[in-house]
PDB file of N, CA and C in Angstrom:
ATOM      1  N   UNK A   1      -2.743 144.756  67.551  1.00  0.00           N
ATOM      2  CA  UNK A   1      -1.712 144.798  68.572  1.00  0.00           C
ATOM      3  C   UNK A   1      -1.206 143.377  68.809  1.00  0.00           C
ATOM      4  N   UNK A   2      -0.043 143.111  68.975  1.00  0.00           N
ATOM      5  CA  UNK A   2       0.377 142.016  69.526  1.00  0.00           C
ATOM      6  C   UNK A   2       0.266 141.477  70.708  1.00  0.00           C
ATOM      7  N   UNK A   3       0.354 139.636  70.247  1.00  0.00           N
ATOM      8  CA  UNK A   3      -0.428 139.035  71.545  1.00  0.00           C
ATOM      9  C   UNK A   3       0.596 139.300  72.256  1.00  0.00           C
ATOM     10  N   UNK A   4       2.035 139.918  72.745  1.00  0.00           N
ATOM     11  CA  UNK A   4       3.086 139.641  73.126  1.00  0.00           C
ATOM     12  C   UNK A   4       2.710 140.818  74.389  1.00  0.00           C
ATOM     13  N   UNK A   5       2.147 142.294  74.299  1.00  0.00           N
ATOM     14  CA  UNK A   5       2.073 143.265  74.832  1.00  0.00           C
ATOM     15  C   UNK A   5       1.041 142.818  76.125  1.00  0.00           C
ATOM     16  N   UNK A   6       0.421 141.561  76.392  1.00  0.00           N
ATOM     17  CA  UNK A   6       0.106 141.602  77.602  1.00  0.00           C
ATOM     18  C   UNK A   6       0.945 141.238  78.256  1.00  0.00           C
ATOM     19  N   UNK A   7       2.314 140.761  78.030  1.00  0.00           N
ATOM     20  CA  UNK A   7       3.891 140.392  78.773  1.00  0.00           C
ATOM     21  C   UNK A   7       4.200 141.712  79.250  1.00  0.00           C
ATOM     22  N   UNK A   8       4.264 142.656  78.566  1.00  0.00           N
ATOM     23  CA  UNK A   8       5.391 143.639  78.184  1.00  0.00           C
ATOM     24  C   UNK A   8       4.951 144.528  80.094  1.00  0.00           C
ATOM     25  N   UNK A   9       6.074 145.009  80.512  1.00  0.00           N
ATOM     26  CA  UNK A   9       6.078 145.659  81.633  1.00  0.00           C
ATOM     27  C   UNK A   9       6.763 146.595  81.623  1.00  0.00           C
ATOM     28  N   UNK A  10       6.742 147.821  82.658  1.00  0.00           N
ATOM     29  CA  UNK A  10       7.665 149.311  82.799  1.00  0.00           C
ATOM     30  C   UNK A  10       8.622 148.556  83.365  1.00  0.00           C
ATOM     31  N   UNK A  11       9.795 149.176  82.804  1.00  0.00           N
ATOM     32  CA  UNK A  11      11.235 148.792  83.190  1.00  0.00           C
ATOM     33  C   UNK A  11      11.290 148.726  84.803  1.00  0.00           C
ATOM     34  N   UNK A  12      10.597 149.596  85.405  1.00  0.00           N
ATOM     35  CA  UNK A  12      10.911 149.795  86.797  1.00  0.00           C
ATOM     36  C   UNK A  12       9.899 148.736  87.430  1.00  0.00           C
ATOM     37  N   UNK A  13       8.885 148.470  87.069  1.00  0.00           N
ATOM     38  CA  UNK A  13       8.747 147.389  87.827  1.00  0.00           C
ATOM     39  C   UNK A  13       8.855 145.854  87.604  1.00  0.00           C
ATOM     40  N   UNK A  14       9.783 145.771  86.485  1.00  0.00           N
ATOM     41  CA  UNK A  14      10.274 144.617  86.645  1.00  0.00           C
ATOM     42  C   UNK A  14      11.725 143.982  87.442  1.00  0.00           C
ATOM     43  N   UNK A  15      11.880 145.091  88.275  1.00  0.00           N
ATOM     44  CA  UNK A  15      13.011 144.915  88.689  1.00  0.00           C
ATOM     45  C   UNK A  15      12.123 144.434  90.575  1.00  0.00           C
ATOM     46  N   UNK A  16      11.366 143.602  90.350  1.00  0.00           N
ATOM     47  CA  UNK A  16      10.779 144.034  91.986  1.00  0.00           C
ATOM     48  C   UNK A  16      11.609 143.557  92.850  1.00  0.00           C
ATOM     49  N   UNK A  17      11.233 144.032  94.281  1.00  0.00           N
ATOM     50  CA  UNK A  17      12.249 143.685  95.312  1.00  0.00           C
ATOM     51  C   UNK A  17      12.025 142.059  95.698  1.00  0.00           C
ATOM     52  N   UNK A  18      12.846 141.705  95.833  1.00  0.00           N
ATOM     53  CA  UNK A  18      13.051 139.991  96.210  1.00  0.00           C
ATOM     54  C   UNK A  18      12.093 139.556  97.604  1.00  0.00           C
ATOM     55  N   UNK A  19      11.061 138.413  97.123  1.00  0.00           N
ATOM     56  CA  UNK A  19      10.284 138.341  97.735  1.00  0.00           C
ATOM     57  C   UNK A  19      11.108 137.293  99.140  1.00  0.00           C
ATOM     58  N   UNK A  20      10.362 136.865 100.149  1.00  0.00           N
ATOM     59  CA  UNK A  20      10.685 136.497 101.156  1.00  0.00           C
ATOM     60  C   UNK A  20      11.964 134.647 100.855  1.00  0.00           C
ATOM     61  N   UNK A  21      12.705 135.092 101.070  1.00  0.00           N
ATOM     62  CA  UNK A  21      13.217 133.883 100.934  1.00  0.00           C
ATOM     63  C   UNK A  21      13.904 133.702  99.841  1.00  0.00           C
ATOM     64  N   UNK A  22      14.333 135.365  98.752  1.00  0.00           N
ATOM     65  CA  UNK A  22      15.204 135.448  97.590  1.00  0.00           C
ATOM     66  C   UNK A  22      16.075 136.705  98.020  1.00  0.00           C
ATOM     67  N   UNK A  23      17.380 136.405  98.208  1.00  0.00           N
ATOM     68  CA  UNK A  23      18.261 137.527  98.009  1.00  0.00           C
ATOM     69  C   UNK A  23      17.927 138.386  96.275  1.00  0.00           C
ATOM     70  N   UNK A  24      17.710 137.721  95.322  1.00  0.00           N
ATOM     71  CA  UNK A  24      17.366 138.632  94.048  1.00  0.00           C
ATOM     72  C   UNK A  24      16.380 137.302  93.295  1.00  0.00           C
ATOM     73  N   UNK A  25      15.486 137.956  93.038  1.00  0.00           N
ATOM     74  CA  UNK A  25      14.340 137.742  92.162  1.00  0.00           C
ATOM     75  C   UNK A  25      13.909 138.787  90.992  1.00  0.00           C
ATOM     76  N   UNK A  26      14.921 138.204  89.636  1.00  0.00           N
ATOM     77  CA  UNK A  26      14.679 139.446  88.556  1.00  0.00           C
ATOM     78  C   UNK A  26      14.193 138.820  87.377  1.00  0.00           C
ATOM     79  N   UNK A  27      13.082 139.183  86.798  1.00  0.00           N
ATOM     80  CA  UNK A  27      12.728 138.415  85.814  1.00  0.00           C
ATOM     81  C   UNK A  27      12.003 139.560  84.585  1.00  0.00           C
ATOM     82  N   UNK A  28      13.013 140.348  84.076  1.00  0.00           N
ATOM     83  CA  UNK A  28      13.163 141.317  82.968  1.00  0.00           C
ATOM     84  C   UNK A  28      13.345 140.967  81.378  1.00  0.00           C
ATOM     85  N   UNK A  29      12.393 141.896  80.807  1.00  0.00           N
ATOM     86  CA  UNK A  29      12.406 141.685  79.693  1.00  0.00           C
ATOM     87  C   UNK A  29      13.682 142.783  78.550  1.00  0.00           C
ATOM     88  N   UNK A  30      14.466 142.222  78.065  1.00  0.00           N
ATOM     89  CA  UNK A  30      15.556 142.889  77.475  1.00  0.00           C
ATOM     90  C   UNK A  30      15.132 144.125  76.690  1.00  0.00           C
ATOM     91  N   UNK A  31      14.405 143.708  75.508  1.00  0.00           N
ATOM     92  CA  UNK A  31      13.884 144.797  74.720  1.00  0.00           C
ATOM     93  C   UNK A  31      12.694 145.310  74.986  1.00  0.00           C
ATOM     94  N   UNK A  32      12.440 146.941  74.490  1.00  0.00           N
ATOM     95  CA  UNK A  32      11.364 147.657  74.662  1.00  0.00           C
ATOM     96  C   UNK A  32       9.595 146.845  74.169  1.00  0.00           C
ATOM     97  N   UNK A  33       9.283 147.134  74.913  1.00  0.00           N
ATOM     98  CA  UNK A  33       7.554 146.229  74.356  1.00  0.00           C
ATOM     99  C   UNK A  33       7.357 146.567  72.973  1.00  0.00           C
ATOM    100  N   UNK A  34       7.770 147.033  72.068  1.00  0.00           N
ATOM    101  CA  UNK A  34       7.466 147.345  70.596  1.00  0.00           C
ATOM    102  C   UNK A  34       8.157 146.606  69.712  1.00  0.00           C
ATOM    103  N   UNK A  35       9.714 145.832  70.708  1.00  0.00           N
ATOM    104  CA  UNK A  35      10.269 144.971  69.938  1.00  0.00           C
ATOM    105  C   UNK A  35      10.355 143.658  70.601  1.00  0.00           C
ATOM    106  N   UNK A  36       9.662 143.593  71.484  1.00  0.00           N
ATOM    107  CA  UNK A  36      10.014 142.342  72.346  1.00  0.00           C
ATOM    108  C   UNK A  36       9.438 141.193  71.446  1.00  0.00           C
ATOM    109  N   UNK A  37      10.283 139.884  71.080  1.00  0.00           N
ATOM    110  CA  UNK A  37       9.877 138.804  70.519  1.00  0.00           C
ATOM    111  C   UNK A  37      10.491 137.692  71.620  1.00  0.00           C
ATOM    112  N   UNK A  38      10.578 137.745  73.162  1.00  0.00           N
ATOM    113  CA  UNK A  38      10.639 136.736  74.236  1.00  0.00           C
ATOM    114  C   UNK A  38      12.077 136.888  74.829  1.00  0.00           C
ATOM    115  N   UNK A  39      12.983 137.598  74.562  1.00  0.00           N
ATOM    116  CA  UNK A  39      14.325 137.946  75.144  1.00  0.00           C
ATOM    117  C   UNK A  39      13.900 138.954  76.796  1.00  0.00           C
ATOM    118  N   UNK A  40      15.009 137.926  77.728  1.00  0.00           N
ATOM    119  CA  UNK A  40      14.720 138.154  78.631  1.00  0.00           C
ATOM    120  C   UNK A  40      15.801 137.604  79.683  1.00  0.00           C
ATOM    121  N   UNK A  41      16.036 138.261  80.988  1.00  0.00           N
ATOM    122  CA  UNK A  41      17.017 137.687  81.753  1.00  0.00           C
ATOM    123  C   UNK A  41      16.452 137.665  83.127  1.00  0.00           C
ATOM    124  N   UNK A  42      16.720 136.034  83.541  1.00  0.00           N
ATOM    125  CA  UNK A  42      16.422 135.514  85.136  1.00  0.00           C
ATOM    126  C   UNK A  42      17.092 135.388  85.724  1.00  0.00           C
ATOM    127  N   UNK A  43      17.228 136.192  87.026  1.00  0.00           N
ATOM    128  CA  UNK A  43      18.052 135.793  87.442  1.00  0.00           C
ATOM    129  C   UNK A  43      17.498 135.568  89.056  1.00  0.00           C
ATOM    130  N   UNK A  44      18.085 134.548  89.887  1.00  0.00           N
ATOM    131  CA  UNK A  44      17.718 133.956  91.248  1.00  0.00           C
ATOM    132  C   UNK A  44      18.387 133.822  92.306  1.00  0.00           C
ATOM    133  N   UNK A  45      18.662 134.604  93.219  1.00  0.00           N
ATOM    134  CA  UNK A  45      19.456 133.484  94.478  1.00  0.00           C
ATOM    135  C   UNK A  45      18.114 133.467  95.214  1.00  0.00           C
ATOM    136  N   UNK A  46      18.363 132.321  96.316  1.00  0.00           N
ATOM    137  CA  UNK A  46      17.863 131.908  97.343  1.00  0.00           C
ATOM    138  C   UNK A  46      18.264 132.461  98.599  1.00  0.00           C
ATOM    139  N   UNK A  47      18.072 133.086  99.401  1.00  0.00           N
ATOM    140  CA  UNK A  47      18.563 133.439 100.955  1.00  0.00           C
ATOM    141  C   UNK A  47      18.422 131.850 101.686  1.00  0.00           C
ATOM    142  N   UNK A  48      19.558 131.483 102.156  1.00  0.00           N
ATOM    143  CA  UNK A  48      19.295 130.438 103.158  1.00  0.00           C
ATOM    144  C   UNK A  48      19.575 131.038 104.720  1.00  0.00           C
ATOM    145  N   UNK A  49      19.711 131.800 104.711  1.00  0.00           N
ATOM    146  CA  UNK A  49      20.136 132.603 106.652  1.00  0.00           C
ATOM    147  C   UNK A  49      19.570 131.940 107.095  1.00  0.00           C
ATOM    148  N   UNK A  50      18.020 131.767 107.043  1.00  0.00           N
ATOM    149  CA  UNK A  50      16.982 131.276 107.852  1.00  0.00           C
ATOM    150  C   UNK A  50      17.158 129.861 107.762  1.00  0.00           C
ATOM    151  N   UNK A  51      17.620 128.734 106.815  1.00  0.00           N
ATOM    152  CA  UNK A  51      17.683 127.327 107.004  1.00  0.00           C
ATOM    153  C   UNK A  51      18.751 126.655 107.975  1.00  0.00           C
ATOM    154  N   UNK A  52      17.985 125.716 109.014  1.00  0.00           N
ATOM    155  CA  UNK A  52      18.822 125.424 110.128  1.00  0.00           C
ATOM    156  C   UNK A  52      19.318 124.368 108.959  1.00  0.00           C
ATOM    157  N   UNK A  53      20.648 124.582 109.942  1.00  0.00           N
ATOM    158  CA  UNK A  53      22.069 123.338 109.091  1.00  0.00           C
ATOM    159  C   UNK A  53      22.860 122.878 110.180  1.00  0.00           C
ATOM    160  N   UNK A  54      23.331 121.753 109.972  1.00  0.00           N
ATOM    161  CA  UNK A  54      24.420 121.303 110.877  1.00  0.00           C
ATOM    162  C   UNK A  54      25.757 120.976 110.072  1.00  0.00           C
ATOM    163  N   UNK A  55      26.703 120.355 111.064  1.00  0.00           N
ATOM    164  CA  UNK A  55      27.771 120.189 110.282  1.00  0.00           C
ATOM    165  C   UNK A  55      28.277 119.568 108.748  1.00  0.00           C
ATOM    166  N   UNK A  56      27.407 118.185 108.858  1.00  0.00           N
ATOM    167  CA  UNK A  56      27.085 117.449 107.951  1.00  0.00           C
ATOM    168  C   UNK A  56      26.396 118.328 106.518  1.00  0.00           C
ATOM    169  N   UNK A  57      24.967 119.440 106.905  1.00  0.00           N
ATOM    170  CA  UNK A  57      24.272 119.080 105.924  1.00  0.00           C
ATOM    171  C   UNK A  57      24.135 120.504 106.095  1.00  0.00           C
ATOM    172  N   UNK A  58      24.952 121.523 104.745  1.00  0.00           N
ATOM    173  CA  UNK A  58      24.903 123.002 104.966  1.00  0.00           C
ATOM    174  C   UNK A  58      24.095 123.276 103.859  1.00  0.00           C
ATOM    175  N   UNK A  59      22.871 124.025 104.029  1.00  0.00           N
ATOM    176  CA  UNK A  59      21.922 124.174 102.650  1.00  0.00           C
ATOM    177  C   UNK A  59      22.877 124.934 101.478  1.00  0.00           C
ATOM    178  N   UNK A  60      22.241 123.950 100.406  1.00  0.00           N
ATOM    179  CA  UNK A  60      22.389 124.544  98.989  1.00  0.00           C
ATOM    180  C   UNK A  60      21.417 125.461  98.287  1.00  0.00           C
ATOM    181  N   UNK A  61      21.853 126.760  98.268  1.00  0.00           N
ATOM    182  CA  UNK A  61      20.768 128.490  97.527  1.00  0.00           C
ATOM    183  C   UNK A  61      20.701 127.711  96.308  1.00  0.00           C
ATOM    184  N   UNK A  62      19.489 128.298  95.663  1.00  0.00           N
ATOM    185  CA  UNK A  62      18.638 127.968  94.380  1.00  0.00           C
ATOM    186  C   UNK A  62      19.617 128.851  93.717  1.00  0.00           C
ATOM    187  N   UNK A  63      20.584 128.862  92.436  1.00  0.00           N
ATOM    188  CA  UNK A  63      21.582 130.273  91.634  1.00  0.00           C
ATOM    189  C   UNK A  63      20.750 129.851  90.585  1.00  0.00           C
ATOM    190  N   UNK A  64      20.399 130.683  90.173  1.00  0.00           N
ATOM    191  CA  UNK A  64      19.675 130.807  88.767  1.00  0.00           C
ATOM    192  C   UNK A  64      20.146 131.743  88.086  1.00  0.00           C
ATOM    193  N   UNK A  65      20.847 131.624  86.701  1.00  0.00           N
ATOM    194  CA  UNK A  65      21.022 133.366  85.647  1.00  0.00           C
ATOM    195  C   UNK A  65      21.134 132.361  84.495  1.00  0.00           C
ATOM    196  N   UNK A  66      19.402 132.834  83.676  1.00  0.00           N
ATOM    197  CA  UNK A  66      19.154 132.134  82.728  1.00  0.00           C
ATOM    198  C   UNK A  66      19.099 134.031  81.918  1.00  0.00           C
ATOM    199  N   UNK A  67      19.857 134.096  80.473  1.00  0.00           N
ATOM    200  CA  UNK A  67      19.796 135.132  79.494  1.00  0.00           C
ATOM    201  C   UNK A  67      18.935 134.292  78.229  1.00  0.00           C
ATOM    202  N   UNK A  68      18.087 135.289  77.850  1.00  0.00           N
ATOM    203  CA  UNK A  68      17.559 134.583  76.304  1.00  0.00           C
ATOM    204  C   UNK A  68      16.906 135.556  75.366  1.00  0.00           C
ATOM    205  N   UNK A  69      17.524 135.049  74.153  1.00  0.00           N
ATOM    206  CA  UNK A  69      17.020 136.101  72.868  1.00  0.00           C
ATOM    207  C   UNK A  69      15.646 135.636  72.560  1.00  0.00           C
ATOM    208  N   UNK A  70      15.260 135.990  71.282  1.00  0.00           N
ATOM    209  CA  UNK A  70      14.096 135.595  70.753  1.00  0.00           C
ATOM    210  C   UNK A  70      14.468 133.981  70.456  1.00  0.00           C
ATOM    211  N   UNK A  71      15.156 133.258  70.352  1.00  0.00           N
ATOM    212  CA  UNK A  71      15.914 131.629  69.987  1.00  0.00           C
ATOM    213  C   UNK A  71      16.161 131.300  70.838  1.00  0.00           C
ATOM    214  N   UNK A  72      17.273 131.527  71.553  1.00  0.00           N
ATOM    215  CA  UNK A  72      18.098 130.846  72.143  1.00  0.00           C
ATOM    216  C   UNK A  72      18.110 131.523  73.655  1.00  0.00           C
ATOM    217  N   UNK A  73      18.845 130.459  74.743  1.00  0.00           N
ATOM    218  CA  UNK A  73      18.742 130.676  76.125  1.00  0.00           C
ATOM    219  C   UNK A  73      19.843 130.539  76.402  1.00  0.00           C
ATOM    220  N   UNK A  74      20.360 130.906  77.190  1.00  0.00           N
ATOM    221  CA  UNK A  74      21.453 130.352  78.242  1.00  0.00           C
ATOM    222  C   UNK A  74      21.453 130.387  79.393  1.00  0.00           C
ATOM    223  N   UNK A  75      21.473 129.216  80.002  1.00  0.00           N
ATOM    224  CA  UNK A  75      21.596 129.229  81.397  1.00  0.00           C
ATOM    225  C   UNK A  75      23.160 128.612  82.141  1.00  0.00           C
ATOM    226  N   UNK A  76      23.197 129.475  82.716  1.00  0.00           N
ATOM    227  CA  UNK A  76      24.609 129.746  83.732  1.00  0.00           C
ATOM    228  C   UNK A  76      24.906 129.092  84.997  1.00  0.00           C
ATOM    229  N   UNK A  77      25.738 128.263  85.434  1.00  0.00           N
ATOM    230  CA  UNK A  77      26.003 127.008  86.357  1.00  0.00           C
ATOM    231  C   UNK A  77      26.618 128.029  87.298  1.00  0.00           C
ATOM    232  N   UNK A  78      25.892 127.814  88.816  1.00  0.00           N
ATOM    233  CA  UNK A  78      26.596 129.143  89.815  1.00  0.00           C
ATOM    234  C   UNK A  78      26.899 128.021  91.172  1.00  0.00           C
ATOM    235  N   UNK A  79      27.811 127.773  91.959  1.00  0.00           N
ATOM    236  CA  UNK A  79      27.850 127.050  92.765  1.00  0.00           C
ATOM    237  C   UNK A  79      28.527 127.520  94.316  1.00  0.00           C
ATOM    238  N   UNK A  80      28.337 127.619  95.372  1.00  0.00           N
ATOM    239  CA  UNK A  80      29.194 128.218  96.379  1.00  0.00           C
ATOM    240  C   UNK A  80      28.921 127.175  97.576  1.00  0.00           C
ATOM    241  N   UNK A  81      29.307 125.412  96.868  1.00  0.00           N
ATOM    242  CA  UNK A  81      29.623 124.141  97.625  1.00  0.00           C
ATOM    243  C   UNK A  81      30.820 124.378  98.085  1.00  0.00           C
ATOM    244  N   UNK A  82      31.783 124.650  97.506  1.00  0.00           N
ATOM    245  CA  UNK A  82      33.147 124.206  97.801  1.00  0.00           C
ATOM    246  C   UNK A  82      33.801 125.837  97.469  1.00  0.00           C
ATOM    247  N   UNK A  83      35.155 125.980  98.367  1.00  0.00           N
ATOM    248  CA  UNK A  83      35.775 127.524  98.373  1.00  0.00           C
ATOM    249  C   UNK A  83      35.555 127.535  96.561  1.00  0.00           C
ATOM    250  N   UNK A  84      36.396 126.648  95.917  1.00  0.00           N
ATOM    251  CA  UNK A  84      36.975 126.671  95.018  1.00  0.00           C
ATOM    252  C   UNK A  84      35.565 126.853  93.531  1.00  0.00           C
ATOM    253  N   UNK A  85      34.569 126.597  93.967  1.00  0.00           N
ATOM    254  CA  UNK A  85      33.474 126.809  93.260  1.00  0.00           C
ATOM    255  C   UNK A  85      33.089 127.927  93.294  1.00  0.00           C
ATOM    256  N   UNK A  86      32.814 129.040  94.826  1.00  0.00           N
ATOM    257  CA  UNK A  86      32.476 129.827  95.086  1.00  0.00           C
ATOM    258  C   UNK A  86      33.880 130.870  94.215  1.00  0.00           C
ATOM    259  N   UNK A  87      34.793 131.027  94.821  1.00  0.00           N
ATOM    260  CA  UNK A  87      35.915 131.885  94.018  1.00  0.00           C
ATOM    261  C   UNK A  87      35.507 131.357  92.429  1.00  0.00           C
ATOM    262  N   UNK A  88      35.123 130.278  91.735  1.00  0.00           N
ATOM    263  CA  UNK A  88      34.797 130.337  90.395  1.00  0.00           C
ATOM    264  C   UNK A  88      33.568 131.470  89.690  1.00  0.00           C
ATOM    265  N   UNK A  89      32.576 130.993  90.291  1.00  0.00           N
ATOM    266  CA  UNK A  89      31.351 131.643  90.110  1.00  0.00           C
ATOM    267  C   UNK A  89      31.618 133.106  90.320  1.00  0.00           C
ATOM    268  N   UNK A  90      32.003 133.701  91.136  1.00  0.00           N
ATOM    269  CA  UNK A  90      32.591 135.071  91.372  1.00  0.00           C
ATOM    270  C   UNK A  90      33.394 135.711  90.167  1.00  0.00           C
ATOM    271  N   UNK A  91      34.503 135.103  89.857  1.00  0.00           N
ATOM    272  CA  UNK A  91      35.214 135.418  88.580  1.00  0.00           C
ATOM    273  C   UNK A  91      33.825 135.270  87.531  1.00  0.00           C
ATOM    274  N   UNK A  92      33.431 134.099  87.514  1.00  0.00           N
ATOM    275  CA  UNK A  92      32.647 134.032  86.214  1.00  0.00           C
ATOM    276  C   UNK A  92      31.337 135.427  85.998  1.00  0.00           C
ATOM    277  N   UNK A  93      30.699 135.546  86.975  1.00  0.00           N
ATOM    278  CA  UNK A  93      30.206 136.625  87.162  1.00  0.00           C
ATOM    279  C   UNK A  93      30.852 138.050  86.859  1.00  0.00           C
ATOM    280  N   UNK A  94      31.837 138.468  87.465  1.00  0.00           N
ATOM    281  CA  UNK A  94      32.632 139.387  87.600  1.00  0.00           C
ATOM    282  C   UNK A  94      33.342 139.416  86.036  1.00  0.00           C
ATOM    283  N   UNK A  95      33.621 138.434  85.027  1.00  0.00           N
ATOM    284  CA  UNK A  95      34.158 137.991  83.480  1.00  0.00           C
ATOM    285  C   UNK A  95      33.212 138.727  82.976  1.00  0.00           C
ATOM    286  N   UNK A  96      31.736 137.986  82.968  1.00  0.00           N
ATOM    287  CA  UNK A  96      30.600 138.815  82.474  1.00  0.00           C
ATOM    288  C   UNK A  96      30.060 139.951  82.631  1.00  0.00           C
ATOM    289  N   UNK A  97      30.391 140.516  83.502  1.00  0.00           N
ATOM    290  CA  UNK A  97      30.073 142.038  83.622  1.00  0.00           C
ATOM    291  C   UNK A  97      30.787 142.443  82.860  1.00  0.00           C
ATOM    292  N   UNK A  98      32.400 142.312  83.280  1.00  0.00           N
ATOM    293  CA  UNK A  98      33.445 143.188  82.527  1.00  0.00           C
ATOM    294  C   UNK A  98      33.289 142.961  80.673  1.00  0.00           C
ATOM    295  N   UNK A  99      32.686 141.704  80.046  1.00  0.00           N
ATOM    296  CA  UNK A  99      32.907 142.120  79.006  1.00  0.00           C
ATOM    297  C   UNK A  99      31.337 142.760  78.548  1.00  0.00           C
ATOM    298  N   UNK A 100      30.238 142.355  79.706  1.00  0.00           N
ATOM    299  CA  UNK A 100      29.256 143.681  78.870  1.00  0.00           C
ATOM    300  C   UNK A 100      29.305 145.055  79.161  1.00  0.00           C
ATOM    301  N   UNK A 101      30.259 145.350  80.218  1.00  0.00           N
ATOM    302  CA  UNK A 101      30.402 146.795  80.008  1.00  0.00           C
ATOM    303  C   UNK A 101      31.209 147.246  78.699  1.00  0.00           C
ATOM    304  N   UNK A 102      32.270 146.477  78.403  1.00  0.00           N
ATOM    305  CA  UNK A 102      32.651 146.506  77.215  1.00  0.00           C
ATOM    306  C   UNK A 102      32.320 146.945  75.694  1.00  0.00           C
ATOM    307  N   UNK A 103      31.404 145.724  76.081  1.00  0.00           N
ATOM    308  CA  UNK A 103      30.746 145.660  74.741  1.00  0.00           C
ATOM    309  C   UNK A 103      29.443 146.763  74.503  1.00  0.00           C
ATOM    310  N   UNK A 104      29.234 147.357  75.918  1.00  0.00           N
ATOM    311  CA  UNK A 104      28.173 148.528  75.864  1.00  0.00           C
ATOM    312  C   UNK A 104      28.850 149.969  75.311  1.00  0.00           C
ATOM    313  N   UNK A 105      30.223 149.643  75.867  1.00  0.00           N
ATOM    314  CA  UNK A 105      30.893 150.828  75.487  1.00  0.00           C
ATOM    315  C   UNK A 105      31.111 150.885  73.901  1.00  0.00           C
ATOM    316  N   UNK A 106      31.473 150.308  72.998  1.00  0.00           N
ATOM    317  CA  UNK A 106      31.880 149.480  72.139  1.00  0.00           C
ATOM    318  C   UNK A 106      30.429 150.002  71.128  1.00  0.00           C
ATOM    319  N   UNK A 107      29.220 149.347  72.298  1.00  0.00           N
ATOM    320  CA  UNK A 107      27.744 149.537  71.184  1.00  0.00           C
ATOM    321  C   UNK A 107      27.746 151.319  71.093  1.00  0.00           C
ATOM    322  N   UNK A 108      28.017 151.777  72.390  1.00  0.00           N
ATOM    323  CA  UNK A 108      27.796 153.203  72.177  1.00  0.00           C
ATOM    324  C   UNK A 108      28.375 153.977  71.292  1.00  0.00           C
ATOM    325  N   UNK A 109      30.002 153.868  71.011  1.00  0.00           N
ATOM    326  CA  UNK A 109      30.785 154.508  70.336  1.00  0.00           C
ATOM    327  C   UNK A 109      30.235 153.922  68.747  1.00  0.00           C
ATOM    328  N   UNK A 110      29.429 153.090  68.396  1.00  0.00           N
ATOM    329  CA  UNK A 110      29.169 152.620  66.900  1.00  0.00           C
ATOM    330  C   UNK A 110      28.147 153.723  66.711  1.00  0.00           C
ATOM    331  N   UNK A 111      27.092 153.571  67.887  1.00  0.00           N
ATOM    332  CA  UNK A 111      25.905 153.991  67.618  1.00  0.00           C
ATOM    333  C   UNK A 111      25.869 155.641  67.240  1.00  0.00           C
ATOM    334  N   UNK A 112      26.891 156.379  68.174  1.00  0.00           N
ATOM    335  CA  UNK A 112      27.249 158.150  68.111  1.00  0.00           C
ATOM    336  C   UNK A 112      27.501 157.807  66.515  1.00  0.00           C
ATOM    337  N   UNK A 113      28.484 157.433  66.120  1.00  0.00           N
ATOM    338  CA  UNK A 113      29.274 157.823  64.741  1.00  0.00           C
ATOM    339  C   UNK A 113      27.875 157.238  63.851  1.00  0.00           C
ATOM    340  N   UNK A 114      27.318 156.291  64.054  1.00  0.00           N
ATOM    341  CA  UNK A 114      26.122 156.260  62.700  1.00  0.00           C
ATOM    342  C   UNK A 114      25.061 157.032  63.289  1.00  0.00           C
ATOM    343  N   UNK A 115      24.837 157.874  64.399  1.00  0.00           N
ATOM    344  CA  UNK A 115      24.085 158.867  64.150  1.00  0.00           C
ATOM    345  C   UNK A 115      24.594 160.462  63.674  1.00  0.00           C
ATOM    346  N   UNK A 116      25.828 160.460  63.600  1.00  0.00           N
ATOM    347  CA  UNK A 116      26.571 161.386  63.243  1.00  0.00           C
ATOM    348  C   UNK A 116      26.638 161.539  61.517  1.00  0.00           C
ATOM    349  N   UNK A 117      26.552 160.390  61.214  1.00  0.00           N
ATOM    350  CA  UNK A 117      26.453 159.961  59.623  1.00  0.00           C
ATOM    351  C   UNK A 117      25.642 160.283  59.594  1.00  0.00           C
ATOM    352  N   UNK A 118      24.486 160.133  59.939  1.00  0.00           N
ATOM    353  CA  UNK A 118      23.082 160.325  59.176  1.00  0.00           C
ATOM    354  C   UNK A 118      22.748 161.511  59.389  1.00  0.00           C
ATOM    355  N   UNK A 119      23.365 162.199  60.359  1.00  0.00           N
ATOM    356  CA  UNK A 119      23.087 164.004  60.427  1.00  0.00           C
ATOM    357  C   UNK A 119      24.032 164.161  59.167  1.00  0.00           C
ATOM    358  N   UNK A 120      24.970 163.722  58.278  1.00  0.00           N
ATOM    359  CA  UNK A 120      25.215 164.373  57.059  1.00  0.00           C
ATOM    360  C   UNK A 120      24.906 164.903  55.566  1.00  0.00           C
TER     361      UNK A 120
END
């Protein structure tokens, strides 16, 4: 068995609820434990409600959305300093959804027709 399967977790509980002091704390593994070779997506905010601030000094949330294959990582710059950062990060977020729904749709319609082939 692989050393990898003491990682491997049920889909459902890797989604746990955000512990004290995280609006989202997700730290999921992409592929099924039979193929997992370290692909995985983090993702983080910080809740600041609770941090006293004054005018001067308004807390900055921890944004974390790190994606990674078996190689390679990417991590994603999220900022809500300035209006104009916050309206960025939003689009950029909102970019990335829209093209993985896309591209899910896209995987699905490949996947029907080559299982349709192979029923021939």
């Amino acid at each position: 068995m692989s050393y990898l399967t003491q990682y491997a977790v049920r889909p459902d509980a890797s989604l746990r609820p955000a512990r004290r002091g995280a609006r989202v704390n997700i730290d999921i593994l992409l592929n099924r434990p039979e193929f997992d070779g370290g692909a995985s997506v983090r993702a983080y905010v910080q809740d600041t409600s609770r941090h006293p601030f004054g005018r001067r000094r308004l807390p900055k949330p921890r944004l974390e959305l790190r994606i990674s294959d078996c190689m390679n990582e990417i991590a994603f710059e999220f900022s809500v300093a300035a209006y104009e950062l916050r309206e960025n990060s939003l689009y950029k977020i909102d970019t990335l959804i829209d093209a993985l729904v896309q591209f899910r749709a896209g995987l699905a319609a490949e996947a029907e027709l080559r299982a349709r082939r192979e029923r021939r």
